[in-house]
PDB file of N, CA and C in Angstrom:
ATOM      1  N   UNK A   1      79.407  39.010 178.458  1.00  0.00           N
ATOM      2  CA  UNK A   1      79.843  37.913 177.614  1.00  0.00           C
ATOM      3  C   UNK A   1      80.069  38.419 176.187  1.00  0.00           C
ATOM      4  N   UNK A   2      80.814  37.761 175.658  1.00  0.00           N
ATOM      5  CA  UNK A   2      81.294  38.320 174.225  1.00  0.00           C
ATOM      6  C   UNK A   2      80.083  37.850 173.460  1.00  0.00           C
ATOM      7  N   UNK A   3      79.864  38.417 171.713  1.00  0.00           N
ATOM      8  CA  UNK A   3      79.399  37.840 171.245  1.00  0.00           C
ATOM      9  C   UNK A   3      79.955  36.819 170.144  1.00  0.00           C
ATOM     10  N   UNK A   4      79.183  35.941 169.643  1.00  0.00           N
ATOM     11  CA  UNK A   4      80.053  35.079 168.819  1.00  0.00           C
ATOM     12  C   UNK A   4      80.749  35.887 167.447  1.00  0.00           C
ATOM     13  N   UNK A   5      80.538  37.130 167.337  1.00  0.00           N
ATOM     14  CA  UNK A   5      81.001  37.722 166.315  1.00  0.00           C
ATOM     15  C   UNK A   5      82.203  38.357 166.679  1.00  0.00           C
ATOM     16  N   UNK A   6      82.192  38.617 168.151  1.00  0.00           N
ATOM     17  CA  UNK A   6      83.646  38.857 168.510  1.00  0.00           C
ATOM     18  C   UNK A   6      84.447  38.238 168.773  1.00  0.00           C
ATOM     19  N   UNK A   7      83.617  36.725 169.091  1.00  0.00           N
ATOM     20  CA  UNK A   7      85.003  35.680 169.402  1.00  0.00           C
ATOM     21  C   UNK A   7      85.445  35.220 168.277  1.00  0.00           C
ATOM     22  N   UNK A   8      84.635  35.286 167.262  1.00  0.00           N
ATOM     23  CA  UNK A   8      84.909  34.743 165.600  1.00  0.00           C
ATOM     24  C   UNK A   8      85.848  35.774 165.262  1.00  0.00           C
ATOM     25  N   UNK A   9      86.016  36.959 165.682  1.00  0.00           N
ATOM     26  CA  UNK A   9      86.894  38.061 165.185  1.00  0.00           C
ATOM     27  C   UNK A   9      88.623  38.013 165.893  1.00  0.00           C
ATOM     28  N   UNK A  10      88.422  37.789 167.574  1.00  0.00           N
ATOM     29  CA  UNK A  10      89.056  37.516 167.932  1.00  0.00           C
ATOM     30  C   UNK A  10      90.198  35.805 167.628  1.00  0.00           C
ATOM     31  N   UNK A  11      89.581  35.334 167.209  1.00  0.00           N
ATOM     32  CA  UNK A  11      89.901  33.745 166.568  1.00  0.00           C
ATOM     33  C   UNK A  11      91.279  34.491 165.704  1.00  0.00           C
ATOM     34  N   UNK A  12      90.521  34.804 164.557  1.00  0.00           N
ATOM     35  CA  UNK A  12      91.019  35.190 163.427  1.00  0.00           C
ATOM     36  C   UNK A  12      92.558  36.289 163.915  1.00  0.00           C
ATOM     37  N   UNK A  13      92.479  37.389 165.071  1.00  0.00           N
ATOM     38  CA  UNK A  13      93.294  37.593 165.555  1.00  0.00           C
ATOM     39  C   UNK A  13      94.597  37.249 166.070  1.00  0.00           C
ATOM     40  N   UNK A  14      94.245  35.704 166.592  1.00  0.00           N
ATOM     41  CA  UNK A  14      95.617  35.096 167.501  1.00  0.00           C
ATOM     42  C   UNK A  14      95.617  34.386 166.320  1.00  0.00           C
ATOM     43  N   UNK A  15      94.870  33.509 165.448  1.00  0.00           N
ATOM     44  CA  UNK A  15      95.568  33.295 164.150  1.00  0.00           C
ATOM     45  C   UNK A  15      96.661  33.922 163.646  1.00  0.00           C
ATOM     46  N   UNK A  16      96.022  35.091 163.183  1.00  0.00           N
ATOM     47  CA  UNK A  16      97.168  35.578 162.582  1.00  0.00           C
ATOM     48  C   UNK A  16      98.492  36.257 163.398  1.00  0.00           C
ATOM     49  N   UNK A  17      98.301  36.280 165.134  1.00  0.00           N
ATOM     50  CA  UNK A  17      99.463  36.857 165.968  1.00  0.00           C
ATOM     51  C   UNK A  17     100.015  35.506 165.674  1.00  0.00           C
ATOM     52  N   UNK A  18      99.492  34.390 166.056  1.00  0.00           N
ATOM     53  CA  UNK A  18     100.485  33.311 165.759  1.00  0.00           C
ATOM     54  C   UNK A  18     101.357  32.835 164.152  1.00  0.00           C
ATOM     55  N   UNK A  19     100.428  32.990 163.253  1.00  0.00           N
ATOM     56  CA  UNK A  19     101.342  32.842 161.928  1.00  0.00           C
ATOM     57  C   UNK A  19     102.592  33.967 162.094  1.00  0.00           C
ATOM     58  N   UNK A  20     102.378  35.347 162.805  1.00  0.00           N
ATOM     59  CA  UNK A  20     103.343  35.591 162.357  1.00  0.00           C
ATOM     60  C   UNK A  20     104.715  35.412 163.135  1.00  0.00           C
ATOM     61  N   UNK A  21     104.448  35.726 164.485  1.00  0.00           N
ATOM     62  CA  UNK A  21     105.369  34.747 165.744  1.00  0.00           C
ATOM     63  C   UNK A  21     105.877  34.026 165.995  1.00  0.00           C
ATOM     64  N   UNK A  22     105.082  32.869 165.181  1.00  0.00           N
ATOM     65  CA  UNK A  22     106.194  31.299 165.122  1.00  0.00           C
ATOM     66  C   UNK A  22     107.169  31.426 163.828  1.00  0.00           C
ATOM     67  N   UNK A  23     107.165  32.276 163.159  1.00  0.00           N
ATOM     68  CA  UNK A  23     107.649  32.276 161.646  1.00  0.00           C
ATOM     69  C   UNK A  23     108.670  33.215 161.205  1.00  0.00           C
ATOM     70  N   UNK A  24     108.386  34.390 161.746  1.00  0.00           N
ATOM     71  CA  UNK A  24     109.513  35.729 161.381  1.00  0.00           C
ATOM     72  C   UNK A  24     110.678  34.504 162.300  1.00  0.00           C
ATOM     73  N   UNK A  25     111.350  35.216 161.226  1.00  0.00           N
ATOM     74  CA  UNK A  25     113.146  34.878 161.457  1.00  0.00           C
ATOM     75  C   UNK A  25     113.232  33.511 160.763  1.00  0.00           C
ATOM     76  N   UNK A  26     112.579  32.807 160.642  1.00  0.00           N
ATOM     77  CA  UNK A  26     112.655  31.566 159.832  1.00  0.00           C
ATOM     78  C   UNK A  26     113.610  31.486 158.836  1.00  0.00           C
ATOM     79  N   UNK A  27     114.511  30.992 158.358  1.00  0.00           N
ATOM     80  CA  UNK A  27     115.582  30.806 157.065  1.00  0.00           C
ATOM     81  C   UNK A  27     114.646  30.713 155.699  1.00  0.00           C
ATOM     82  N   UNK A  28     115.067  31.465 155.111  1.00  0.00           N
ATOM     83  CA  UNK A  28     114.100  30.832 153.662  1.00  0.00           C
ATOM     84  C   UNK A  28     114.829  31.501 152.224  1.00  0.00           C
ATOM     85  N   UNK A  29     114.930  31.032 151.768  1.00  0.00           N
ATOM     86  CA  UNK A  29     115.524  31.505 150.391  1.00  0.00           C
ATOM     87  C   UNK A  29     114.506  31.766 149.111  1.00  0.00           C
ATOM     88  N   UNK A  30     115.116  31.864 148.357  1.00  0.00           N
ATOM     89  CA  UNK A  30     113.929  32.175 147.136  1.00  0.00           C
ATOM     90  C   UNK A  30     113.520  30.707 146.366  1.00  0.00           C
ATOM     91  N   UNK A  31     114.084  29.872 146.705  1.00  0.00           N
ATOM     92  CA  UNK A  31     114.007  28.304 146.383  1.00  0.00           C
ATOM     93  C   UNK A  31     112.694  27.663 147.485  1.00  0.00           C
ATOM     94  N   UNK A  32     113.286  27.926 148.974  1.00  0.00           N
ATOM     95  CA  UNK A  32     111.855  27.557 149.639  1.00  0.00           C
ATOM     96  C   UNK A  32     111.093  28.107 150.445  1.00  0.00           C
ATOM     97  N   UNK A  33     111.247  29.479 149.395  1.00  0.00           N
ATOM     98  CA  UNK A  33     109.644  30.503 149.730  1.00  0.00           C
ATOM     99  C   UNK A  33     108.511  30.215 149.631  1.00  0.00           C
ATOM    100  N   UNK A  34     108.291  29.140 148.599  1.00  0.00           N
ATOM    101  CA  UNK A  34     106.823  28.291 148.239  1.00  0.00           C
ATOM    102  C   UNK A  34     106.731  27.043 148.938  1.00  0.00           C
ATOM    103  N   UNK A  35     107.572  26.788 149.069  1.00  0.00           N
ATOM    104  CA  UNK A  35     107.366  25.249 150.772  1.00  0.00           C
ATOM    105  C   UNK A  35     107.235  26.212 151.893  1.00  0.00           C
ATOM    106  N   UNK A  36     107.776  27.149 152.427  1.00  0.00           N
ATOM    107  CA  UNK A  36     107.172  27.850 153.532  1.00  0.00           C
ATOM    108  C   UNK A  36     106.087  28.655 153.683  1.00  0.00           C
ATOM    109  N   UNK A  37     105.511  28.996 152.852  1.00  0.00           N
ATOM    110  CA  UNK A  37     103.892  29.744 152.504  1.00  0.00           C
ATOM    111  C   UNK A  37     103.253  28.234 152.775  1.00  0.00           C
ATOM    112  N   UNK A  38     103.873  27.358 151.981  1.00  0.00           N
ATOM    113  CA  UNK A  38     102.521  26.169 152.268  1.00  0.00           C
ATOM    114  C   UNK A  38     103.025  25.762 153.710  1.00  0.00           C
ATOM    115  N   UNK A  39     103.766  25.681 154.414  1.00  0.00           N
ATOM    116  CA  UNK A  39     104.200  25.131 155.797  1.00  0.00           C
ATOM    117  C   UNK A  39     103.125  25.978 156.713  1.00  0.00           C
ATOM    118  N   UNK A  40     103.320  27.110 156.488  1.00  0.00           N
ATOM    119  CA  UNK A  40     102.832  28.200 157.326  1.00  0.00           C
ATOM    120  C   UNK A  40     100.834  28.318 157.031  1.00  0.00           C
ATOM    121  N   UNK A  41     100.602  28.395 155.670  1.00  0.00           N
ATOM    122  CA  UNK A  41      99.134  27.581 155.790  1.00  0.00           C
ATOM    123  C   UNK A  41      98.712  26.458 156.583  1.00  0.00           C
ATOM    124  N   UNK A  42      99.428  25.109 156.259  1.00  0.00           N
ATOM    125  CA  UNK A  42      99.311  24.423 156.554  1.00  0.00           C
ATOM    126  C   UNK A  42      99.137  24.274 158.268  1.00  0.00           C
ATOM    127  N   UNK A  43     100.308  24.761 158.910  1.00  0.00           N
ATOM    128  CA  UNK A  43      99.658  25.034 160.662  1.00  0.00           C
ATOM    129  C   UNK A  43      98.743  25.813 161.057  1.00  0.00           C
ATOM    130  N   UNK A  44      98.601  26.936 159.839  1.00  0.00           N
ATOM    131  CA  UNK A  44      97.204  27.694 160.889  1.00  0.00           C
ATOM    132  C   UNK A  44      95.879  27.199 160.264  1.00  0.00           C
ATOM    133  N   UNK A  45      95.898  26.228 159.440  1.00  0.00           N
ATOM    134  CA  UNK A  45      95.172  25.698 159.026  1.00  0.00           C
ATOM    135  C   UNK A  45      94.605  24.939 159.586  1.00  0.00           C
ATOM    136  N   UNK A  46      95.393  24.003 160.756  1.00  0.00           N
ATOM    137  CA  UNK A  46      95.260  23.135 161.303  1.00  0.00           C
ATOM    138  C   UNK A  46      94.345  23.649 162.891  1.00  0.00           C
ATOM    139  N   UNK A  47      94.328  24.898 163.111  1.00  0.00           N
ATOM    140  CA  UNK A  47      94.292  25.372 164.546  1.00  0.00           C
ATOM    141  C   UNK A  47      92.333  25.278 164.369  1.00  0.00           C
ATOM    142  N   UNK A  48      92.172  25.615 165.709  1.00  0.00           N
ATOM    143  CA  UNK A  48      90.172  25.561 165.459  1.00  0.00           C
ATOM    144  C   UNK A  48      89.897  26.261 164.376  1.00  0.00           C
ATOM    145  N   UNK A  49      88.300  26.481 164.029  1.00  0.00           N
ATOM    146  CA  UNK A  49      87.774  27.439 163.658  1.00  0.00           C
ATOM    147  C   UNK A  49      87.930  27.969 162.143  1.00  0.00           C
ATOM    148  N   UNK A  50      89.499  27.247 161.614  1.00  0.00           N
ATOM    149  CA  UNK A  50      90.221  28.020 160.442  1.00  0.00           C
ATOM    150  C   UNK A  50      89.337  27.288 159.573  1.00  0.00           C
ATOM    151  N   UNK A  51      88.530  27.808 158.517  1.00  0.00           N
ATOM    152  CA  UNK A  51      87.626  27.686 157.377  1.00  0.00           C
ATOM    153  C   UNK A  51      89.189  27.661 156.059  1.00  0.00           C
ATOM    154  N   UNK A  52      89.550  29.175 155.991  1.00  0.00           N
ATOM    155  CA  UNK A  52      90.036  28.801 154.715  1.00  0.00           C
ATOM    156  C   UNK A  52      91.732  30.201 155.428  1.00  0.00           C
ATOM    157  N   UNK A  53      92.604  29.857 154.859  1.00  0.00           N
ATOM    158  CA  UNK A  53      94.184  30.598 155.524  1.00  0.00           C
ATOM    159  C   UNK A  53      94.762  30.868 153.968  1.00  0.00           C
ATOM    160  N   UNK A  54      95.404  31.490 153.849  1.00  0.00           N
ATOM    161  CA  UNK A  54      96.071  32.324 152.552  1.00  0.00           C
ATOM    162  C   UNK A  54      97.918  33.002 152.900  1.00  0.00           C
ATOM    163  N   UNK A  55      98.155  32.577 152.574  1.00  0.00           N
ATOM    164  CA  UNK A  55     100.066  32.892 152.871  1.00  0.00           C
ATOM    165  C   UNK A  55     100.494  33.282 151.838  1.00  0.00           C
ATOM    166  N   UNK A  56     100.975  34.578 151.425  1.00  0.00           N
ATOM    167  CA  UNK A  56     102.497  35.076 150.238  1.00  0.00           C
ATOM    168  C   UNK A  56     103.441  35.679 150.931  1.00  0.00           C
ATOM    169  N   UNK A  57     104.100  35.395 150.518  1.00  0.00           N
ATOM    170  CA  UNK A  57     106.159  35.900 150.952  1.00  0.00           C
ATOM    171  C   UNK A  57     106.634  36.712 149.777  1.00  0.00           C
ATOM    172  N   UNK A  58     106.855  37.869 149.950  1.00  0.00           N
ATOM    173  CA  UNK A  58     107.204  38.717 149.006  1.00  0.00           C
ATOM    174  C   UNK A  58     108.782  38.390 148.909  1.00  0.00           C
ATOM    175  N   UNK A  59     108.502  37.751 147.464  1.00  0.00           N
ATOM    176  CA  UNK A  59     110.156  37.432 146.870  1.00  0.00           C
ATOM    177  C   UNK A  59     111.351  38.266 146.779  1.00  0.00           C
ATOM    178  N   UNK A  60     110.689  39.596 145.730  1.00  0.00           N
ATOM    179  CA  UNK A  60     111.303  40.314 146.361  1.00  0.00           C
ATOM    180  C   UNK A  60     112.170  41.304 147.494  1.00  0.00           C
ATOM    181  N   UNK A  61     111.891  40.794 148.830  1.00  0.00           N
ATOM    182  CA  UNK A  61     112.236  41.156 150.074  1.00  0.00           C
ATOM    183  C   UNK A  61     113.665  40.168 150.352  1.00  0.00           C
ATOM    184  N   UNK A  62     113.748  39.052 149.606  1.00  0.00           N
ATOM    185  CA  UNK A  62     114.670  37.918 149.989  1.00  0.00           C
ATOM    186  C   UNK A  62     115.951  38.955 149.638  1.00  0.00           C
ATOM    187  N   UNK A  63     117.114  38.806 150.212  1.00  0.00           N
ATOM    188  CA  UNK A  63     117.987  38.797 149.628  1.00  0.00           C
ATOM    189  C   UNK A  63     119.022  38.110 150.482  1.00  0.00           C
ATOM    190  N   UNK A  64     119.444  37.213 149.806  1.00  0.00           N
ATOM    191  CA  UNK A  64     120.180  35.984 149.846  1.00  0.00           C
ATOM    192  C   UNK A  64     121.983  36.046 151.012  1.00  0.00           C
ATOM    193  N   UNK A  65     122.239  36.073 151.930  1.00  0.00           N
ATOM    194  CA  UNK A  65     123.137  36.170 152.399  1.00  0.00           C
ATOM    195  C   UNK A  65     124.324  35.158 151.944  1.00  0.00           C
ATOM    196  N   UNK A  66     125.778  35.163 152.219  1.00  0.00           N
ATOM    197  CA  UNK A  66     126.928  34.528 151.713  1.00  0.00           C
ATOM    198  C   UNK A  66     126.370  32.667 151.590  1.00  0.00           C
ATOM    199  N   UNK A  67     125.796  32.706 152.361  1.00  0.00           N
ATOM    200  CA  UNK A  67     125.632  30.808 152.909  1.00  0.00           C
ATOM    201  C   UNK A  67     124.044  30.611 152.219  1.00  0.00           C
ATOM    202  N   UNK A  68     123.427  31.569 151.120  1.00  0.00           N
ATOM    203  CA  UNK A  68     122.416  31.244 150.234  1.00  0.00           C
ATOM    204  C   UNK A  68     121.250  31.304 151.107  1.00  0.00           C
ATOM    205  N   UNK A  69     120.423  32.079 152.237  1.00  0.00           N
ATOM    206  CA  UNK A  69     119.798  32.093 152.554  1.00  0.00           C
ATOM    207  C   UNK A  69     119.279  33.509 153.251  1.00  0.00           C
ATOM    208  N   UNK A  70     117.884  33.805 153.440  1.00  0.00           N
ATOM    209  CA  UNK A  70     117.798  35.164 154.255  1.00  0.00           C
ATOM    210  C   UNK A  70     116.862  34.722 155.673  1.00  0.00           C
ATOM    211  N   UNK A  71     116.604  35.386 156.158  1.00  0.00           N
ATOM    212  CA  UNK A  71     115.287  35.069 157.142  1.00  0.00           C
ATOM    213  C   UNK A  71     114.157  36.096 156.875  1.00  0.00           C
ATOM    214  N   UNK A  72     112.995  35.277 156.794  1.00  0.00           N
ATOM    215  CA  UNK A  72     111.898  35.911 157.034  1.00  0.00           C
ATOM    216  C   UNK A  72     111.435  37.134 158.129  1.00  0.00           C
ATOM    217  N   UNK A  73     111.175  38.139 157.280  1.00  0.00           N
ATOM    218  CA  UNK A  73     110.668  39.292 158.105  1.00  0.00           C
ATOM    219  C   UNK A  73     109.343  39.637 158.224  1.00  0.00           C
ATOM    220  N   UNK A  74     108.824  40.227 159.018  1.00  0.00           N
ATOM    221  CA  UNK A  74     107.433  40.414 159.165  1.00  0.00           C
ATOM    222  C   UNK A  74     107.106  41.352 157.723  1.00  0.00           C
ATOM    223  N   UNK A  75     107.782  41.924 157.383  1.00  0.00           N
ATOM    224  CA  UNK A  75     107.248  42.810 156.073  1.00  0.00           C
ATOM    225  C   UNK A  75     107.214  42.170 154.938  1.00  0.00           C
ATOM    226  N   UNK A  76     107.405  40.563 154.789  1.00  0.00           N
ATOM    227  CA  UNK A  76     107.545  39.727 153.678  1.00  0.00           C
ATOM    228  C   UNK A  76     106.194  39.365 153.960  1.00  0.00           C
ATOM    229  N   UNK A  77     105.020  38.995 154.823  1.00  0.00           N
ATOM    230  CA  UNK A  77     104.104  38.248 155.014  1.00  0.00           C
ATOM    231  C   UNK A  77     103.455  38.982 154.674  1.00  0.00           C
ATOM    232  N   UNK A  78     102.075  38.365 153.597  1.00  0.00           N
ATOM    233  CA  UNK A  78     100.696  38.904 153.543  1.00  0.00           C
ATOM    234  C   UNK A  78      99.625  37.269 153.649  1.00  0.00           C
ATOM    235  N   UNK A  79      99.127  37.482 154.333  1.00  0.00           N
ATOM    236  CA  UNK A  79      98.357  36.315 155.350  1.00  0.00           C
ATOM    237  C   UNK A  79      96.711  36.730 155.539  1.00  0.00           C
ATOM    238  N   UNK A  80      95.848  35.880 155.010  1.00  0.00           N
ATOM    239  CA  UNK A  80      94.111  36.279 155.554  1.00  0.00           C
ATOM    240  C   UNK A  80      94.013  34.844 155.762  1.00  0.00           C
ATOM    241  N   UNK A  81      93.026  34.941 157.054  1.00  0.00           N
ATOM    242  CA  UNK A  81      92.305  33.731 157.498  1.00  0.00           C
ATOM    243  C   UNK A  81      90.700  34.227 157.259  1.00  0.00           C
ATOM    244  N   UNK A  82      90.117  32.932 157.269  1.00  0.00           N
ATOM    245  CA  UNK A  82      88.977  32.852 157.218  1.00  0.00           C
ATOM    246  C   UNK A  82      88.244  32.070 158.377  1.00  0.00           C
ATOM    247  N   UNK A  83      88.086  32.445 159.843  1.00  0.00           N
ATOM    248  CA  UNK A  83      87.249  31.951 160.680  1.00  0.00           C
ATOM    249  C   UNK A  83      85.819  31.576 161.046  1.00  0.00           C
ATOM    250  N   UNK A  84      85.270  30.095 160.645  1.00  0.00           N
ATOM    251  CA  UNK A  84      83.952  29.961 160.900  1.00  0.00           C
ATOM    252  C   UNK A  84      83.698  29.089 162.115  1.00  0.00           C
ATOM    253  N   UNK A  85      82.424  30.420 162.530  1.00  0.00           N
ATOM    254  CA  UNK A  85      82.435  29.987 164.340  1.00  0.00           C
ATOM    255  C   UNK A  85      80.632  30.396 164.142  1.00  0.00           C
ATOM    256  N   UNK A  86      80.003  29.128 164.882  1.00  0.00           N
ATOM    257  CA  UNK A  86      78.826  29.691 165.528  1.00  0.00           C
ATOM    258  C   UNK A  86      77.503  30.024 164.362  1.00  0.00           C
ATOM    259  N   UNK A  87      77.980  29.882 163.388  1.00  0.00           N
ATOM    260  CA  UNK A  87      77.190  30.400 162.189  1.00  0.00           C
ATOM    261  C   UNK A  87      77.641  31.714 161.437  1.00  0.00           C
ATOM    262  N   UNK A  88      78.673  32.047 161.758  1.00  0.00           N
ATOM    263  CA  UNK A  88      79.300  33.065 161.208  1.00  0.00           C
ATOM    264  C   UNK A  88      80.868  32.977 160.861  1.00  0.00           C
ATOM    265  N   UNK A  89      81.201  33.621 159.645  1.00  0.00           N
ATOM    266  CA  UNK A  89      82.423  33.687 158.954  1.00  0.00           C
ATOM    267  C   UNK A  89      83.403  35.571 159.447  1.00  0.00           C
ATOM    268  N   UNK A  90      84.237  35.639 159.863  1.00  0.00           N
ATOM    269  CA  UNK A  90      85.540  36.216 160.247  1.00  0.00           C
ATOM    270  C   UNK A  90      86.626  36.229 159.176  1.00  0.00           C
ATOM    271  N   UNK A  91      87.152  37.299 158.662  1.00  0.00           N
ATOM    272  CA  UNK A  91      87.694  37.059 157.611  1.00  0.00           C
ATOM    273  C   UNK A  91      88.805  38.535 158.430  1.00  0.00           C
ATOM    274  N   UNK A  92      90.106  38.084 158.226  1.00  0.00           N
ATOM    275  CA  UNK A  92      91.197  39.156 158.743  1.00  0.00           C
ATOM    276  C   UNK A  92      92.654  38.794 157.764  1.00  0.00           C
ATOM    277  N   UNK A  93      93.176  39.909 157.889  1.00  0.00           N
ATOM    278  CA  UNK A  93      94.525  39.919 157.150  1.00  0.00           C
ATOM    279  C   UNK A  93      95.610  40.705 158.136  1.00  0.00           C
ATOM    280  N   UNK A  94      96.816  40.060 157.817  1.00  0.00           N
ATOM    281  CA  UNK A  94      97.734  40.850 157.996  1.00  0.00           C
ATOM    282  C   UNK A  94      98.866  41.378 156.496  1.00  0.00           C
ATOM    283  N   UNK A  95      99.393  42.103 156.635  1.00  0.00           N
ATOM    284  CA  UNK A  95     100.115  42.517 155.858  1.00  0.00           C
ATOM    285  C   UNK A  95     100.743  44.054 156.122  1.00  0.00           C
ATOM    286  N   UNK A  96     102.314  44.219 155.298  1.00  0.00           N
ATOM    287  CA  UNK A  96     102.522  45.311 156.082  1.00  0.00           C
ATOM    288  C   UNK A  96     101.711  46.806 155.856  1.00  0.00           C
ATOM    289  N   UNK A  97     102.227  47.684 156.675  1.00  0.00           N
ATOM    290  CA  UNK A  97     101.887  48.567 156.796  1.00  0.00           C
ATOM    291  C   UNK A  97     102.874  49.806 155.969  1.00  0.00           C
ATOM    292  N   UNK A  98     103.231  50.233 154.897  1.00  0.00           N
ATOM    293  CA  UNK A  98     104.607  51.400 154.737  1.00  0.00           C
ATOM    294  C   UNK A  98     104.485  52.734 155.632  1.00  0.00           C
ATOM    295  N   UNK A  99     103.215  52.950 155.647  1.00  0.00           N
ATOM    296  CA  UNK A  99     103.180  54.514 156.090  1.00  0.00           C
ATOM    297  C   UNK A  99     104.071  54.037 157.868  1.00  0.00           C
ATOM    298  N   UNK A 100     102.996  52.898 158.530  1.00  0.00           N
ATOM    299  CA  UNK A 100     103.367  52.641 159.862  1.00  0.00           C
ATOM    300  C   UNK A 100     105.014  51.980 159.756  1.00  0.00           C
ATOM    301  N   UNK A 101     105.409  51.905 158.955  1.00  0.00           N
ATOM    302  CA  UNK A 101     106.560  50.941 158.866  1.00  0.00           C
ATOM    303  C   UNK A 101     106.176  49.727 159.801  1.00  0.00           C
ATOM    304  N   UNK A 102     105.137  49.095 159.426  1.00  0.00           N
ATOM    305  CA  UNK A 102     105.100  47.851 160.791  1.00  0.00           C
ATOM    306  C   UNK A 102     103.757  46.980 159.714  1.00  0.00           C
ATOM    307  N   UNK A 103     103.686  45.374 159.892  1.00  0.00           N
ATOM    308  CA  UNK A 103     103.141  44.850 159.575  1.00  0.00           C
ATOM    309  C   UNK A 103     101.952  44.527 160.588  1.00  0.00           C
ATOM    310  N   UNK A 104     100.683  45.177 160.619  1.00  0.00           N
ATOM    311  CA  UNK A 104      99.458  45.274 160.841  1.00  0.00           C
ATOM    312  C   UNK A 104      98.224  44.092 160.466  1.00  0.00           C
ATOM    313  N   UNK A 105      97.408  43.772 161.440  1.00  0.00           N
ATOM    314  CA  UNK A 105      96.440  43.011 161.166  1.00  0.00           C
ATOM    315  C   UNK A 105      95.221  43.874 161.089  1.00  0.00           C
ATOM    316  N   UNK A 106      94.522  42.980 160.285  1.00  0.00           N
ATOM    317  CA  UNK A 106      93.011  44.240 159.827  1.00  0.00           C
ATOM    318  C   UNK A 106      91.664  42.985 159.910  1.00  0.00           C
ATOM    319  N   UNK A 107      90.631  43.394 160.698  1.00  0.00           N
ATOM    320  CA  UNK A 107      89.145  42.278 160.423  1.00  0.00           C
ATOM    321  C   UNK A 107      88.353  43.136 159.639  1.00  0.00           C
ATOM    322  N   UNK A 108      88.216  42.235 158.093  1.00  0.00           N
ATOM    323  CA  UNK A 108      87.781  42.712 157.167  1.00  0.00           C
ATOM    324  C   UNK A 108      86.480  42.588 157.083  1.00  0.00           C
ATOM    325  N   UNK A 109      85.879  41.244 157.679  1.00  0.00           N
ATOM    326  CA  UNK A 109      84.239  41.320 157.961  1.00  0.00           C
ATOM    327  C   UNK A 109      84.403  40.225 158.698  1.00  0.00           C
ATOM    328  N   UNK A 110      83.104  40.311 159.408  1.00  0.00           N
ATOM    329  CA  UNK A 110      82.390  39.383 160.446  1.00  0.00           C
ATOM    330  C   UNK A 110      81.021  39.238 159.732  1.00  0.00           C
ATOM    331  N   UNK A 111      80.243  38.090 159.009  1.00  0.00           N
ATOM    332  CA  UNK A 111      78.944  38.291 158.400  1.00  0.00           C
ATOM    333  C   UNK A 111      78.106  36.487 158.548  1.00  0.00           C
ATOM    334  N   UNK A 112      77.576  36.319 158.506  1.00  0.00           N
ATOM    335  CA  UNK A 112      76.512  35.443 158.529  1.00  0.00           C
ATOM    336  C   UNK A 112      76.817  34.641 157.639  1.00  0.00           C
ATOM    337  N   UNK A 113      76.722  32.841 157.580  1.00  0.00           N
ATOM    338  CA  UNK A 113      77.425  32.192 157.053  1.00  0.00           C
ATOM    339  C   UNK A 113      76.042  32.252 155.734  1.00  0.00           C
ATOM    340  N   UNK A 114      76.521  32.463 154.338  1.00  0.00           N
ATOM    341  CA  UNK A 114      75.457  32.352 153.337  1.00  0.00           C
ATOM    342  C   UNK A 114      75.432  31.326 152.567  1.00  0.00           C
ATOM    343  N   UNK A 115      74.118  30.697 152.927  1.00  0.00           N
ATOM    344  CA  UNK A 115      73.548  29.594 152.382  1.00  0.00           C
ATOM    345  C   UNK A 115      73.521  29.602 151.136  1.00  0.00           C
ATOM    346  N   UNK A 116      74.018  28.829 150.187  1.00  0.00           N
ATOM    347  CA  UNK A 116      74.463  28.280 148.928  1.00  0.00           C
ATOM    348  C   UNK A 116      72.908  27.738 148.298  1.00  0.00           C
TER     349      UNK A 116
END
C-alpha cells in the first residue's frame, strides 16, 4: 500500500499532468495571458486535495500571429501546487526545462502539516 506521502505526492503529479494537458495549445494573446493563468488556477484549484495552485505564462514567449493571437506552449507554463492530504502538505512544480528542452515536473517537499 502506498503511503499517504506518496499519494499526497502523486496528487500533486496528475495535477500538474493535467494543468498542463488541458491547456497547451490554448489561444492566448498578451491581452488574455492574465485571464488564462487565473482560468487555469482556477480548475486545478477546484480538483481534490489542492490547498494552494500558482500559474505564470511567460509573456515573453507570446508572439502574436496575423489574426492577433498565439497558442500556448508547454515552455510558457510555470505552475506549483500545493497538495494537502492526510495531515500532510505536497508541494510540486512544473516549469521548463532548457538544458532538457522539455517542460518537467519536480516534488519539492512532502512534510507534515505545521501547526500555527
Amino acid at each position: 500500500m502506498p503511503t499517504d506521502g506518496e499519494i499526497a505526492a502523486f496528487e500533486a503529479g496528475i495535477k500538474l499532468g493535467a494543468l498542463y494537458h488541458q491547456f497547451v495549445g490554448t489561444p492566448i494573446s498578451s491581452k488574455t495571458a492574465g485571464l488564462l493563468e487565473d482560468a487555469m488556477q482556477s480548475a486545478i484549484s477546484l480538483q481534490p486535495y489542492v490547498s494552494e495552485c500558482s500559474v505564470r505564462i511567460d509573456r515573453d514567449q507570446i508572439s502574436e500571429n496575423i489574426f492577433g493571437y498565439s497558442e500556448l506552449k508547454g515552455s510558457m507554463i510555470w505552475a506549483e501546487v500545493e497538495i494537502s492530504r492526510s495531515g500532510l502538505t505536497a508541494r510540486a512544480r512544473l516549469e521548463y526545462d532548457g538544458a532538457a528542452r522539455y517542460p518537467m515536473m519536480h516534488l519539492l517537499e512532502v512534510q507534515a502539516h505545521s501547526s500555527h
